[in-house]
Protein backbone atom coordinates (compact mmCIF):
# COMPACT_ATOMS: atom_id res chain seq x y z
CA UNK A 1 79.52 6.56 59.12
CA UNK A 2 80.88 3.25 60.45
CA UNK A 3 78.69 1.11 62.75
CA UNK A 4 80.80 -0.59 65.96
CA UNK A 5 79.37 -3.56 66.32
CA UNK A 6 80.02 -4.89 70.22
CA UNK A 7 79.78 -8.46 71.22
CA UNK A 8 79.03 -8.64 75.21
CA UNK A 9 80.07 -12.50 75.56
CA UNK A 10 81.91 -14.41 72.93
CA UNK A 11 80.82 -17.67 71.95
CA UNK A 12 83.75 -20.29 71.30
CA UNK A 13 83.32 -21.79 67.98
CA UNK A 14 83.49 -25.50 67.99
CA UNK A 15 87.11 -25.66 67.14
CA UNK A 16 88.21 -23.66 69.95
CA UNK A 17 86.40 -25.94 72.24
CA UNK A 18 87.44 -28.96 74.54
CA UNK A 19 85.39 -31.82 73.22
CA UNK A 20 85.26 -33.55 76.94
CA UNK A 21 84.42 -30.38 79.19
CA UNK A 22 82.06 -27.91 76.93
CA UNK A 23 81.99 -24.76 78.95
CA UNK A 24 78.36 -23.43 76.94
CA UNK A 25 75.35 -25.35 76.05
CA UNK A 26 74.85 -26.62 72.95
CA UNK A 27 72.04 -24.20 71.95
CA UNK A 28 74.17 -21.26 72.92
CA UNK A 29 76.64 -22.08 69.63
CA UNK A 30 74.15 -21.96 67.23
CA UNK A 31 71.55 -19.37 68.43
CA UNK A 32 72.76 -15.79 69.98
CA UNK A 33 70.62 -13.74 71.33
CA UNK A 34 71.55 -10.54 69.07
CA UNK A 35 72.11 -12.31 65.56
CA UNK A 36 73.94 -10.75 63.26
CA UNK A 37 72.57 -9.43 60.05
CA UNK A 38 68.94 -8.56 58.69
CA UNK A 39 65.97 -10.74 59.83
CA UNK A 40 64.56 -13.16 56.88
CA UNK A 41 61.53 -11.84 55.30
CA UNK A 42 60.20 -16.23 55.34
CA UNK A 43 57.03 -17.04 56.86
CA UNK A 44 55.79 -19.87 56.28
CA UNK A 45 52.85 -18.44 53.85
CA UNK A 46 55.36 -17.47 51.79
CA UNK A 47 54.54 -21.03 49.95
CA UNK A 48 51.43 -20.29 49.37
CA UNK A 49 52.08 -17.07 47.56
CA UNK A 50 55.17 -18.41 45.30
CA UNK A 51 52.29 -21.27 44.56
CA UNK A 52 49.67 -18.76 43.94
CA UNK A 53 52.45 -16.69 41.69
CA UNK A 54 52.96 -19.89 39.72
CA UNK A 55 49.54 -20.59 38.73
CA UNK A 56 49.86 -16.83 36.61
CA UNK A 57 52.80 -17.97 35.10
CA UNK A 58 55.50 -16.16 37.01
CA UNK A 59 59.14 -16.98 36.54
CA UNK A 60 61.56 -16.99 39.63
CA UNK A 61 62.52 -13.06 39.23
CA UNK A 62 59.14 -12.21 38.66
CA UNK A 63 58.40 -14.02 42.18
CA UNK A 64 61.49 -12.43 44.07
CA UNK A 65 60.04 -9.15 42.80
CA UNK A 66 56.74 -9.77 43.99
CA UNK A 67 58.18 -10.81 47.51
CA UNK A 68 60.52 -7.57 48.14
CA UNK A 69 63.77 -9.91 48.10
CA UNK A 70 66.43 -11.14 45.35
CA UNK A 71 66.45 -13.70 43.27
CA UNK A 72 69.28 -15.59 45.52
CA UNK A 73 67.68 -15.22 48.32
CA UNK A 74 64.83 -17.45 47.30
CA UNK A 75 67.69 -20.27 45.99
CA UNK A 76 68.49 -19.71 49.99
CA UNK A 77 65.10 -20.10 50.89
CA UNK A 78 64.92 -23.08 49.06
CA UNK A 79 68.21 -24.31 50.34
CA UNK A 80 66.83 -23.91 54.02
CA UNK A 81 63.40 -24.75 54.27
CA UNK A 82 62.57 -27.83 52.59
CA UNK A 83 58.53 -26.79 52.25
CA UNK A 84 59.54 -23.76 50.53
CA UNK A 85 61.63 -25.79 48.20
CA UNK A 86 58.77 -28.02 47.42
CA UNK A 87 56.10 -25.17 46.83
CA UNK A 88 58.93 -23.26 44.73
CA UNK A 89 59.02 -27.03 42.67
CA UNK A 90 55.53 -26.75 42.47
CA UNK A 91 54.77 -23.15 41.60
CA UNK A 92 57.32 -23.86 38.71
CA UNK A 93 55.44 -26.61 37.76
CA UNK A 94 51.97 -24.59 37.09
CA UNK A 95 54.10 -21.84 35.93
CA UNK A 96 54.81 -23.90 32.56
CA UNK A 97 51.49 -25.40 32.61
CA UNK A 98 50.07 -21.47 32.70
CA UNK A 99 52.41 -20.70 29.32
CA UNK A 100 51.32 -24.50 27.59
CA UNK A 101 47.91 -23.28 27.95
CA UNK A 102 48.40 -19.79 26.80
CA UNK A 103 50.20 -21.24 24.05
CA UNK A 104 47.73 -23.73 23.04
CA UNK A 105 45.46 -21.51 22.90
CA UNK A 106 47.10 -19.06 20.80
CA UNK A 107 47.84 -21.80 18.14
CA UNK A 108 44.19 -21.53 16.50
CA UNK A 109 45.05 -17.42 16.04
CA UNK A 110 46.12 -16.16 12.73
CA UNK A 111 49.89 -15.65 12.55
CA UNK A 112 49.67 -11.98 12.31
CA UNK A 113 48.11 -12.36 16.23
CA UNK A 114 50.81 -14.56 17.36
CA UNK A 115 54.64 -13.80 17.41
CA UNK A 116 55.62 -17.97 17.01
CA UNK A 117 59.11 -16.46 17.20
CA UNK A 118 59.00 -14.77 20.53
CA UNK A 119 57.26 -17.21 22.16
CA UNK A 120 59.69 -19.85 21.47
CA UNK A 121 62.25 -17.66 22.54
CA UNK A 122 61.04 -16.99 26.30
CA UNK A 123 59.90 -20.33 26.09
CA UNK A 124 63.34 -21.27 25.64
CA UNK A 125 65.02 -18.79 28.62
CA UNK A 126 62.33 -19.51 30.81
CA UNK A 127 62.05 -23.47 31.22
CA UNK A 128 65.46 -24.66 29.38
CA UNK A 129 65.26 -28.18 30.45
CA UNK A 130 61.94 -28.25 28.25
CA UNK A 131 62.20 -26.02 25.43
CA UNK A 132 66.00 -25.38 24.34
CA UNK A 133 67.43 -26.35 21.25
CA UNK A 134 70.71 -28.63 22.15
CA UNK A 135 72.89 -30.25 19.41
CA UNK A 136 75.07 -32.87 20.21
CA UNK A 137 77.96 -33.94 18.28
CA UNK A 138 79.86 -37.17 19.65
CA UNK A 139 83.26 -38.58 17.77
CA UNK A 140 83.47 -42.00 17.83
CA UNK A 141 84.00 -45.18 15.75
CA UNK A 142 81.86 -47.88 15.16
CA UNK A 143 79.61 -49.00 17.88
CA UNK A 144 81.08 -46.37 20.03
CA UNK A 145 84.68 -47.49 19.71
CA UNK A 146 87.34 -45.09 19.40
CA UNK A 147 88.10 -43.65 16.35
CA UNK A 148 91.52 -45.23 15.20
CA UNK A 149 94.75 -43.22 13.79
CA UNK A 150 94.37 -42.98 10.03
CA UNK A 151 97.95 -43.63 9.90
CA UNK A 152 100.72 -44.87 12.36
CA UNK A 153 103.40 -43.39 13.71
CA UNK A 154 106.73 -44.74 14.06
CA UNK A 155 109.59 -43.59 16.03
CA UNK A 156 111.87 -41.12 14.10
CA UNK A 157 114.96 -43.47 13.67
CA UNK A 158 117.91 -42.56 11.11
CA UNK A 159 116.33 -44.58 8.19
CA UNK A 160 113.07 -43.11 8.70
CA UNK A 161 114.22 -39.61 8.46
CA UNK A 162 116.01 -39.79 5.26
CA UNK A 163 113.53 -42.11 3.78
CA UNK A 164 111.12 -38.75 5.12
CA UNK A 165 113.36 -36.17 3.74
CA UNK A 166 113.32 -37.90 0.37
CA UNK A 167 109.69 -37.82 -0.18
CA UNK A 168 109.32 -34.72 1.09
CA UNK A 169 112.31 -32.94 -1.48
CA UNK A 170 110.75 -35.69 -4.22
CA UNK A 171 107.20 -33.63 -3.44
CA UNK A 172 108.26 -29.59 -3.41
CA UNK A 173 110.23 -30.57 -6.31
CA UNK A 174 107.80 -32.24 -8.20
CA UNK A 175 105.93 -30.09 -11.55
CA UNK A 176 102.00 -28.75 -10.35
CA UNK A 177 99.58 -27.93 -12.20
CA UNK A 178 99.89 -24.10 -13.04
CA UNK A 179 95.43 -23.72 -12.07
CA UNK A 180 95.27 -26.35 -9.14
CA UNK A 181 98.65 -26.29 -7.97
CA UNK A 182 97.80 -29.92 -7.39
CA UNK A 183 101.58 -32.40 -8.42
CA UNK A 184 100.90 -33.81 -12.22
């Protein structure tokens, strides 16, 4: 079953319109009067919930759960409303601050109470910037220089190749060690 979806008016968009004589008011090209889509389950107490959420130590999914919408739609919500954003910053904020505690509190239990092991690991998937493990390798030289070439190379002239052809016949050639197969 296929819904027809009928617009009575048409709004121009702004690149169909004539910058010096705009035939609709301004409010007309952002707002119409039967939007299209489903309504947005934000209110503003919505804050105060994701806040209250965060003080029991409740991750973003958890809090999407607990509000009846997805996970991207409270990025969106955070995108749009810049108190939501805050109180999402927030809630986050006591939501690490619920597992420290829990944490510090399970330290002083005997390690057949406490699985160290799991807790690192949703320590670790739920607040990365904190608790991940990172390893950094950088290549450089000294004092951050470049490392240089350990040898250089010169441009393949006629000398150079049958000086290179020589070695390299004077090396497969050579006796080796029947064990190492290292040259004697």
């Amino acid at each position: 079953m296929q819904r027809k979806i009928q617009l009575k008016k048409r709004i121009p968009t702004h690149t169909q319109l004539d910058p010096v004589n705009l035939p609709v008011k301004s409010t007309q090209l952002t707002k119409s009067k039967n939007p299209v889509g489903r309504p947005t389950k934000y209110t503003p107490d919505v804050c105060d919930k994701v806040i209250a959420m965060g003080r029991q130590g409740y991750c973003k999914a958890e809090m999407a759960s607990e509000l009846g919408v997805s996970r991207e739609c409270i990025y969106e919500w955070a995108r749009v409303h810049e108190e939501f954003c805050d109180a999402l910053e927030l809630a986050m904020t006591f939501s690490e601050g619920w597992w420290d505690h829990l944490a510090n509190k399970a330290i002083l239990l005997p390690p057949s109470k406490f699985n160290t092991a799991l807790w690192a690991r949703m320590m670790s998937a739920r607040f990365p910037h904190k608790y991940r493990e990172t390893t950094r390798l950088a290549h450089s030289g000294q004092k951050g220089a470049p490392i240089p070439p350990l040898t250089q190379l010169q441009p393949l002239t006629g000398e150079n190749l049958v000086q290179w052809y020589k070695q390299w016949i004077e090396r497969i050639t050579r006796p080796k060690d029947k064990f190492t197969q290292q040259p004697i």
